[in-house]
PDB file of N, CA and C in Angstrom:
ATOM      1  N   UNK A   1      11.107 -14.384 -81.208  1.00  0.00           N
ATOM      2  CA  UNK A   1      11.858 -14.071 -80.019  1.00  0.00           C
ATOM      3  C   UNK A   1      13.308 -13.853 -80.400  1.00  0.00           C
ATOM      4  N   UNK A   2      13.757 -13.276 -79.273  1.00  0.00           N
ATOM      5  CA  UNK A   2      15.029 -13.061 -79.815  1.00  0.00           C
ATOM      6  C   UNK A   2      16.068 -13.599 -78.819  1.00  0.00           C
ATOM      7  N   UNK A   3      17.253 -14.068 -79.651  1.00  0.00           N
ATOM      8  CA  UNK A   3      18.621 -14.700 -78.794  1.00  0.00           C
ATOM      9  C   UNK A   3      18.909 -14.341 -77.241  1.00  0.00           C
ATOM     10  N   UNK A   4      18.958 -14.586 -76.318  1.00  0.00           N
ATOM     11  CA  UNK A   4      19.069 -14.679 -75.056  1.00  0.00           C
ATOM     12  C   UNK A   4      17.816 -13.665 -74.378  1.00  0.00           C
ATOM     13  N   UNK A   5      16.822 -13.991 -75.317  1.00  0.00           N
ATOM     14  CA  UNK A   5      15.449 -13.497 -74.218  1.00  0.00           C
ATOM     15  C   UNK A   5      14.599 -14.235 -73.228  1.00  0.00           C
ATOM     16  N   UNK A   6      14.269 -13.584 -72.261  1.00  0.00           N
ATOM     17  CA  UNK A   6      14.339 -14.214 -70.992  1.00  0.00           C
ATOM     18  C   UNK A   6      12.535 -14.958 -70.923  1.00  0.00           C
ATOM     19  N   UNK A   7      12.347 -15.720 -70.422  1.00  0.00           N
ATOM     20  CA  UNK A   7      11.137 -16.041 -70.355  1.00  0.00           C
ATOM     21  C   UNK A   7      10.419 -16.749 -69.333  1.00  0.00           C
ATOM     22  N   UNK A   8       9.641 -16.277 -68.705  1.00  0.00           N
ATOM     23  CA  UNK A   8       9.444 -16.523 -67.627  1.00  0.00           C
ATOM     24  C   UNK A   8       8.334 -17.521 -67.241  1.00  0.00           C
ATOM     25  N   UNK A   9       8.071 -18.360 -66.167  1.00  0.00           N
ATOM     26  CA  UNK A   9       6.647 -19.188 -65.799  1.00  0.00           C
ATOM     27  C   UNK A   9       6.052 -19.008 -64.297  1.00  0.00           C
ATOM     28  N   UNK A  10       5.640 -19.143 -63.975  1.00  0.00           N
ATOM     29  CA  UNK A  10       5.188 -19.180 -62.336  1.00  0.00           C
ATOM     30  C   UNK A  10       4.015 -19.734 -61.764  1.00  0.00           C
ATOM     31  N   UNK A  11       4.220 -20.492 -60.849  1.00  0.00           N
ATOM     32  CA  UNK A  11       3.377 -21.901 -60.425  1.00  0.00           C
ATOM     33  C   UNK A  11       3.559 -21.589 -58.552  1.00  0.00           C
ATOM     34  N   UNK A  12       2.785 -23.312 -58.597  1.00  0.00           N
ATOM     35  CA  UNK A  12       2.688 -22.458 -57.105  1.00  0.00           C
ATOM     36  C   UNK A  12       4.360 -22.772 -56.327  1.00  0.00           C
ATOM     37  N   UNK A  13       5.075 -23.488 -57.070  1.00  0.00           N
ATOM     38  CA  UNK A  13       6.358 -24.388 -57.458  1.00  0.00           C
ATOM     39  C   UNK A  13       7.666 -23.025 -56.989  1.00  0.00           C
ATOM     40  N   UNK A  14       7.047 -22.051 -57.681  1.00  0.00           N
ATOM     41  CA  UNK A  14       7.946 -20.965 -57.708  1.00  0.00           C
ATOM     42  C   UNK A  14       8.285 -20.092 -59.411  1.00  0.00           C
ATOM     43  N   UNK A  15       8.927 -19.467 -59.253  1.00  0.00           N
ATOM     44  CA  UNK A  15       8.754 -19.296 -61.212  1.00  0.00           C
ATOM     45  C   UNK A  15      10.420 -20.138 -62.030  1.00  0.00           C
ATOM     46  N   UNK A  16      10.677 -20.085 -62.582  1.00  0.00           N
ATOM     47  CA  UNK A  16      11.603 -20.373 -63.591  1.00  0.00           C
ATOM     48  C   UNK A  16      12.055 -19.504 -64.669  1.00  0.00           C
ATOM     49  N   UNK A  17      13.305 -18.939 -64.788  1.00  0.00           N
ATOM     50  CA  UNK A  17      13.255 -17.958 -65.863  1.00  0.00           C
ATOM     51  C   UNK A  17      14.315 -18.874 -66.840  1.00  0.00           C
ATOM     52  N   UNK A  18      13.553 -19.202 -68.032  1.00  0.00           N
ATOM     53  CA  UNK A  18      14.479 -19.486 -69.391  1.00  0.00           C
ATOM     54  C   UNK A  18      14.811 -18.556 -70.098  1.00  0.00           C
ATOM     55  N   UNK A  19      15.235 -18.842 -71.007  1.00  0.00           N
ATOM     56  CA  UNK A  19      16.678 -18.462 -72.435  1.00  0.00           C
ATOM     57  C   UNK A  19      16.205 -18.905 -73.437  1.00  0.00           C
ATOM     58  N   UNK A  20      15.239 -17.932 -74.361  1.00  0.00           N
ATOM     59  CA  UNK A  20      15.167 -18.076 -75.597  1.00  0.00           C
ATOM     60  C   UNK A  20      16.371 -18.459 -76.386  1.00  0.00           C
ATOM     61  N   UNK A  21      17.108 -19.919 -77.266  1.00  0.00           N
ATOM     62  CA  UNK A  21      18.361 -20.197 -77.703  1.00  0.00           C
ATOM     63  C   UNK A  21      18.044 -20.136 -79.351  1.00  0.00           C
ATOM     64  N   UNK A  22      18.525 -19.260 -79.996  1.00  0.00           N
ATOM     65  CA  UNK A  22      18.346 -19.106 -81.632  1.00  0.00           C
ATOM     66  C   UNK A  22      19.094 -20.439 -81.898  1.00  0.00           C
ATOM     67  N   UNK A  23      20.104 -20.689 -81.514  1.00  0.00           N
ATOM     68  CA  UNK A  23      20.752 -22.298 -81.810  1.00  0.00           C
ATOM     69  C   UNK A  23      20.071 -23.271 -81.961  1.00  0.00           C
ATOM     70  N   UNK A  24      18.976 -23.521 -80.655  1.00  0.00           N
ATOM     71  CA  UNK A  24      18.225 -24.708 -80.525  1.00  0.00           C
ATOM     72  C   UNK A  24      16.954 -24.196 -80.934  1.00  0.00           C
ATOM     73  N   UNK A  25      16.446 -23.296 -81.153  1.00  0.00           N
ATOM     74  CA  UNK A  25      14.937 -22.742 -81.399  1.00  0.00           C
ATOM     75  C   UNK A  25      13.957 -23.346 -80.284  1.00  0.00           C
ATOM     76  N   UNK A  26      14.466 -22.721 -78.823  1.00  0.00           N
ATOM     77  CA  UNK A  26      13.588 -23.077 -77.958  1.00  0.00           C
ATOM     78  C   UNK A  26      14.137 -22.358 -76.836  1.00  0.00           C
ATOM     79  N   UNK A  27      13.295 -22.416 -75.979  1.00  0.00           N
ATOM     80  CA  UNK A  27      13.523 -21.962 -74.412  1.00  0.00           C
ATOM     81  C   UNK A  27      14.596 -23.101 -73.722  1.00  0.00           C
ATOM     82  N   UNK A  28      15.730 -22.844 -73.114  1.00  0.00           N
ATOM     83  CA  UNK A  28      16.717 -23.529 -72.196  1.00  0.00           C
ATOM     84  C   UNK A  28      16.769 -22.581 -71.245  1.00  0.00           C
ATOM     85  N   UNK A  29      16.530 -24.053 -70.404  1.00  0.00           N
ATOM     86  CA  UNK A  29      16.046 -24.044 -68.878  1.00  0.00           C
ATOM     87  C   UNK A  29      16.808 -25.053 -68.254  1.00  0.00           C
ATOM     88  N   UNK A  30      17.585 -25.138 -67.391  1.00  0.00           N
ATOM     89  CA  UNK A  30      18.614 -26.132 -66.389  1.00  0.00           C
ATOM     90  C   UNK A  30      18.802 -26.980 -67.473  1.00  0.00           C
ATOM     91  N   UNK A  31      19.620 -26.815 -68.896  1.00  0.00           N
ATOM     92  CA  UNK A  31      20.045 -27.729 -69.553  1.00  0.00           C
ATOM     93  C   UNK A  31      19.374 -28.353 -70.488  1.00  0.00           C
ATOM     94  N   UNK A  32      17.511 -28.335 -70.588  1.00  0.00           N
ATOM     95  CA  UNK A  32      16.924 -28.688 -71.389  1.00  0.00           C
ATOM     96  C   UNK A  32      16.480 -27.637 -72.047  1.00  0.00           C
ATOM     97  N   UNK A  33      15.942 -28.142 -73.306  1.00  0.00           N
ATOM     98  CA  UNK A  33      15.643 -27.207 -74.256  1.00  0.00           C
ATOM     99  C   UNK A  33      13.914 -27.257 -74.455  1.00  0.00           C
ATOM    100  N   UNK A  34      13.505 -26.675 -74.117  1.00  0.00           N
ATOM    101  CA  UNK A  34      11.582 -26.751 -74.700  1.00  0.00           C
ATOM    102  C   UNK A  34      10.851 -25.908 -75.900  1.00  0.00           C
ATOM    103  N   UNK A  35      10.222 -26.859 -76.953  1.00  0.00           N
ATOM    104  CA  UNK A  35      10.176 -25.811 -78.075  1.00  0.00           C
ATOM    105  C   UNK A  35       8.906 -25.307 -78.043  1.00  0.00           C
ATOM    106  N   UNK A  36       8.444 -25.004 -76.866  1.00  0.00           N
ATOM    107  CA  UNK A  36       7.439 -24.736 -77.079  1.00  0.00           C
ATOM    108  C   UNK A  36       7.156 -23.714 -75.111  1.00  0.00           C
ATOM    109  N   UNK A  37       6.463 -23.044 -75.811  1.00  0.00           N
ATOM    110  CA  UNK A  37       6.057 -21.855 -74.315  1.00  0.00           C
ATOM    111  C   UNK A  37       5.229 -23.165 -73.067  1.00  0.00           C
ATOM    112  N   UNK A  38       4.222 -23.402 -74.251  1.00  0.00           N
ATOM    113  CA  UNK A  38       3.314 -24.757 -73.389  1.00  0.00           C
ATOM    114  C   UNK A  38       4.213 -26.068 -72.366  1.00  0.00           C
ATOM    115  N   UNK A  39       4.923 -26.365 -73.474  1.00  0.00           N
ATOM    116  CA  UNK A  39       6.026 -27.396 -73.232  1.00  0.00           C
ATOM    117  C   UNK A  39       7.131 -27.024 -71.940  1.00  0.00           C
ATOM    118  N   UNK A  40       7.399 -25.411 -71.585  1.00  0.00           N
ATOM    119  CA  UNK A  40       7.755 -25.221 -70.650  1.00  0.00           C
ATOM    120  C   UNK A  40       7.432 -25.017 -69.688  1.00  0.00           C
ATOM    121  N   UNK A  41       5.777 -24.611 -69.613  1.00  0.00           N
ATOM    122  CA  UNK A  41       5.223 -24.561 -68.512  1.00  0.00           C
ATOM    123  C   UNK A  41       4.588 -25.764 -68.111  1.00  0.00           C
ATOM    124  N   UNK A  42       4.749 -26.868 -69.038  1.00  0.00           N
ATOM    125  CA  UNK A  42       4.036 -27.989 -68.378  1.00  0.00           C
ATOM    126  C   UNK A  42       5.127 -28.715 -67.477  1.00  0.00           C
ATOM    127  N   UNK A  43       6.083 -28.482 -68.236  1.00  0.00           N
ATOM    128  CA  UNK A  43       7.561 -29.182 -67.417  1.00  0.00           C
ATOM    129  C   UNK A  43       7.263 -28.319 -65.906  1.00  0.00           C
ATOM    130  N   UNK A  44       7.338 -27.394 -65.792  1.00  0.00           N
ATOM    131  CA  UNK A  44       7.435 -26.682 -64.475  1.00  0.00           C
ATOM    132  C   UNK A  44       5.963 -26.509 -63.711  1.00  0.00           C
ATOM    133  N   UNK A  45       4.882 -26.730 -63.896  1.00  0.00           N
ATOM    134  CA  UNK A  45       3.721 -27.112 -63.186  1.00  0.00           C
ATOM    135  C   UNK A  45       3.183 -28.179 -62.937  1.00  0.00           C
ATOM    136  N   UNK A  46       3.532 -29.224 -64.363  1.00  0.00           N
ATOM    137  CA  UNK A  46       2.917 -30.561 -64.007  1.00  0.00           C
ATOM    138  C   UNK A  46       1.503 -30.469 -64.765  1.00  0.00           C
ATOM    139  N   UNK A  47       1.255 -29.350 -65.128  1.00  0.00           N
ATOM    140  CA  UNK A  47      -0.394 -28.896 -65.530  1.00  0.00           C
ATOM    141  C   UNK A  47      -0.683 -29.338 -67.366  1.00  0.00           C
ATOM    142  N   UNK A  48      -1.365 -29.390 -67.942  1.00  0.00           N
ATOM    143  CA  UNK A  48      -1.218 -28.791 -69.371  1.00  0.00           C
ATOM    144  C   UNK A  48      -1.922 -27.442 -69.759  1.00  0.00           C
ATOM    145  N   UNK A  49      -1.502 -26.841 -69.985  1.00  0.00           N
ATOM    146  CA  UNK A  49      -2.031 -25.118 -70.040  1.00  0.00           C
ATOM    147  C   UNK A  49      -1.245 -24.506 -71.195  1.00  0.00           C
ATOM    148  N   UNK A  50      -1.886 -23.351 -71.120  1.00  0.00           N
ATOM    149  CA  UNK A  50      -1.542 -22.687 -73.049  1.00  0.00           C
ATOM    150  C   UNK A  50      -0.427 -22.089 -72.252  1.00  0.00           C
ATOM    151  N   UNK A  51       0.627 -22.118 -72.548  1.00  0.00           N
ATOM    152  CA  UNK A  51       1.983 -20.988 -72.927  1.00  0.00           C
ATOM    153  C   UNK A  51       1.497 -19.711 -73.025  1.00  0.00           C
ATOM    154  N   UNK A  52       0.880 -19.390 -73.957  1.00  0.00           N
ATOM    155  CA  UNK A  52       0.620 -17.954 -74.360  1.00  0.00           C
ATOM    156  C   UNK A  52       0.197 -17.364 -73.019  1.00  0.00           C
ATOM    157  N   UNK A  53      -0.490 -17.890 -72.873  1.00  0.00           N
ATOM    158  CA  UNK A  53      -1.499 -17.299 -71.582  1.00  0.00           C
ATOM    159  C   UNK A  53      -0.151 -17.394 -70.041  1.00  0.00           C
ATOM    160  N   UNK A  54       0.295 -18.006 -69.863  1.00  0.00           N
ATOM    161  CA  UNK A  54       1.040 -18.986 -68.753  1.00  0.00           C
ATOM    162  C   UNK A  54       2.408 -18.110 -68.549  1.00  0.00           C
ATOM    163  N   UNK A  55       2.930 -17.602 -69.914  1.00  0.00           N
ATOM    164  CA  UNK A  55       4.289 -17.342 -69.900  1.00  0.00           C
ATOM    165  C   UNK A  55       4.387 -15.762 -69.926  1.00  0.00           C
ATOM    166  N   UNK A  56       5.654 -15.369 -69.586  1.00  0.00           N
ATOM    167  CA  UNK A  56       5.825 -13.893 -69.008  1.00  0.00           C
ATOM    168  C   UNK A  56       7.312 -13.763 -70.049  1.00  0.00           C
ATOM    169  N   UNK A  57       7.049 -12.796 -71.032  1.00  0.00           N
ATOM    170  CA  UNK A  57       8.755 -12.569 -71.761  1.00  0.00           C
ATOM    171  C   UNK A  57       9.044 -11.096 -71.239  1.00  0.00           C
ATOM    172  N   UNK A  58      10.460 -11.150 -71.019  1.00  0.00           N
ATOM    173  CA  UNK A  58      11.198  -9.890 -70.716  1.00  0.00           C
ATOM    174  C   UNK A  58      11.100  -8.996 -71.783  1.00  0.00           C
ATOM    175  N   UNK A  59      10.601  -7.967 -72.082  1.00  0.00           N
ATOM    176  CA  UNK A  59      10.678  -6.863 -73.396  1.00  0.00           C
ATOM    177  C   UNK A  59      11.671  -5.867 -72.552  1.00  0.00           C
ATOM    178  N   UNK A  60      12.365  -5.230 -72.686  1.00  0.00           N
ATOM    179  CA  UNK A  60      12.757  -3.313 -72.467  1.00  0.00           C
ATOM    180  C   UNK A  60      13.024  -3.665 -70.872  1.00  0.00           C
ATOM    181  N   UNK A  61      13.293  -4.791 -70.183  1.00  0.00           N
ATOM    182  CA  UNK A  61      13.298  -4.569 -68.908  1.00  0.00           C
ATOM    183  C   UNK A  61      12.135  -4.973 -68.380  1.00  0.00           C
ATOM    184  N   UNK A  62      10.352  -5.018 -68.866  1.00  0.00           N
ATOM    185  CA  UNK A  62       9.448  -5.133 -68.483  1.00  0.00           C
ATOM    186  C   UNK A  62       8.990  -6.914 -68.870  1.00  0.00           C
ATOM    187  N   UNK A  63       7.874  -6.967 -67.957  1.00  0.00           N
ATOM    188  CA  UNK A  63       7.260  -8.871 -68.603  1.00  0.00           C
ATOM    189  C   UNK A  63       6.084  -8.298 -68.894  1.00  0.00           C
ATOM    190  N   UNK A  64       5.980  -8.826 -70.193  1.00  0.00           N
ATOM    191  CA  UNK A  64       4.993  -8.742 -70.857  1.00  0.00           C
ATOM    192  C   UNK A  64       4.389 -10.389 -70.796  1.00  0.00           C
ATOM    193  N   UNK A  65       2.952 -10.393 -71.028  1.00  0.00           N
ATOM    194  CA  UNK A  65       2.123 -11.609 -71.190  1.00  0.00           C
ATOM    195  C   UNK A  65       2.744 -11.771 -72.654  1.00  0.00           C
ATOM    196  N   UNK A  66       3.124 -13.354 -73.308  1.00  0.00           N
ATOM    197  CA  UNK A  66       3.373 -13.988 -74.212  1.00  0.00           C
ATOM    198  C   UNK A  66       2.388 -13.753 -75.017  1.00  0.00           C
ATOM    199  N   UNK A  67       1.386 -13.884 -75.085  1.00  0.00           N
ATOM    200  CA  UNK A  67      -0.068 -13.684 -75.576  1.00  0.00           C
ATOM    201  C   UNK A  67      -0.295 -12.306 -76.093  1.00  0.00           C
ATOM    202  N   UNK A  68       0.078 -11.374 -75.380  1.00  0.00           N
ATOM    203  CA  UNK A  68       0.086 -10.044 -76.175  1.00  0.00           C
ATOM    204  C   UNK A  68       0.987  -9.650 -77.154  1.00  0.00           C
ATOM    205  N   UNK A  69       2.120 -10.771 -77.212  1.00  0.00           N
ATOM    206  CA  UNK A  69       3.355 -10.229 -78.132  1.00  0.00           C
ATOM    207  C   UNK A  69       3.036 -10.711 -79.371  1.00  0.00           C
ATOM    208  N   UNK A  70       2.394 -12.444 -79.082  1.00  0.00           N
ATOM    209  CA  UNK A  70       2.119 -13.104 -80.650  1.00  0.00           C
ATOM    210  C   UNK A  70       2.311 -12.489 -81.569  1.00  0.00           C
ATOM    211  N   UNK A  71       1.304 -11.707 -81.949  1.00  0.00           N
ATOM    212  CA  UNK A  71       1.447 -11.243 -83.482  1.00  0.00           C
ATOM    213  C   UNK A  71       2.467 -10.636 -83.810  1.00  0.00           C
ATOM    214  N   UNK A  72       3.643 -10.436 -82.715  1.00  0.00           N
ATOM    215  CA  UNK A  72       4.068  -9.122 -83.138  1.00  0.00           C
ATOM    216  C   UNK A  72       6.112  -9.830 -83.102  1.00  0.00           C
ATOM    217  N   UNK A  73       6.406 -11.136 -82.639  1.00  0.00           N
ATOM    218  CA  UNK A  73       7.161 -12.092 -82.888  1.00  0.00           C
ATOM    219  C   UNK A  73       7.547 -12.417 -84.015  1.00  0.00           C
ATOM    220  N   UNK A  74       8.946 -12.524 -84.229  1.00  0.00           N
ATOM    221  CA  UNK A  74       9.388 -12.946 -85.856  1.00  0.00           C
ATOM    222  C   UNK A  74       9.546 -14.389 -85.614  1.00  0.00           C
ATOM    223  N   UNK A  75       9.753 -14.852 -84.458  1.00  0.00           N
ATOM    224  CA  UNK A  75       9.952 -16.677 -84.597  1.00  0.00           C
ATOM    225  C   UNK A  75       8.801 -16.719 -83.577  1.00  0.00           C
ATOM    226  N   UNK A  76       7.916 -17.725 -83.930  1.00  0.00           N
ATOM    227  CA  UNK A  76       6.285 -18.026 -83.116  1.00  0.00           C
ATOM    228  C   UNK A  76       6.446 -19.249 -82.325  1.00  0.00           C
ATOM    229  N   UNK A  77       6.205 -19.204 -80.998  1.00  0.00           N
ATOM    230  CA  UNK A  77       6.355 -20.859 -80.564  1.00  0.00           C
ATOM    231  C   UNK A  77       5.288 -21.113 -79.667  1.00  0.00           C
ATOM    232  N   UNK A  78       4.916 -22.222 -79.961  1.00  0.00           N
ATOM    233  CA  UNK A  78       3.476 -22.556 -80.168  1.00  0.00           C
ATOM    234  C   UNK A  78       3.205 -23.225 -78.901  1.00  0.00           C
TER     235      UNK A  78
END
């Protein structure tokens, strides 16, 4: 991922958009940092569920499923 990329979750809660931080190597979200896609969507659903599947990243303007980008990511978060 890359430095201030946006990343998204959505529950029945509402969604949350984080900040990929190259500093912290994680998603920051209201001040916390989560290193992990999973780790942010569990914070914001309450659920445990895969990230990949769960999370929405901003590419070109568009959200792409996390899950389709995998392979294609220079930093992987799990």
């Amino acid at each position: 991922m890359r430095d201030g990329q946006l990343v998204y979750h959505s529950s029945e809660q509402g969604t949350w958009i984080g900040q990929f931080t190259e500093k912290y190597q994680g998603i920051l979200y209201n001040g916390t940092v989560y290193l992990s896609l999973s780790s942010f969507a569990y914070a914001h659903s309450g659920k445990h569920v895969n990230g990949w599947r769960e999370c929405k990243i901003e590419v070109n303007g568009e959200l792409v499923q996390a899950s389709e980008l995998k392979h294609y990511m220079s930093f992987h978060l799990e």
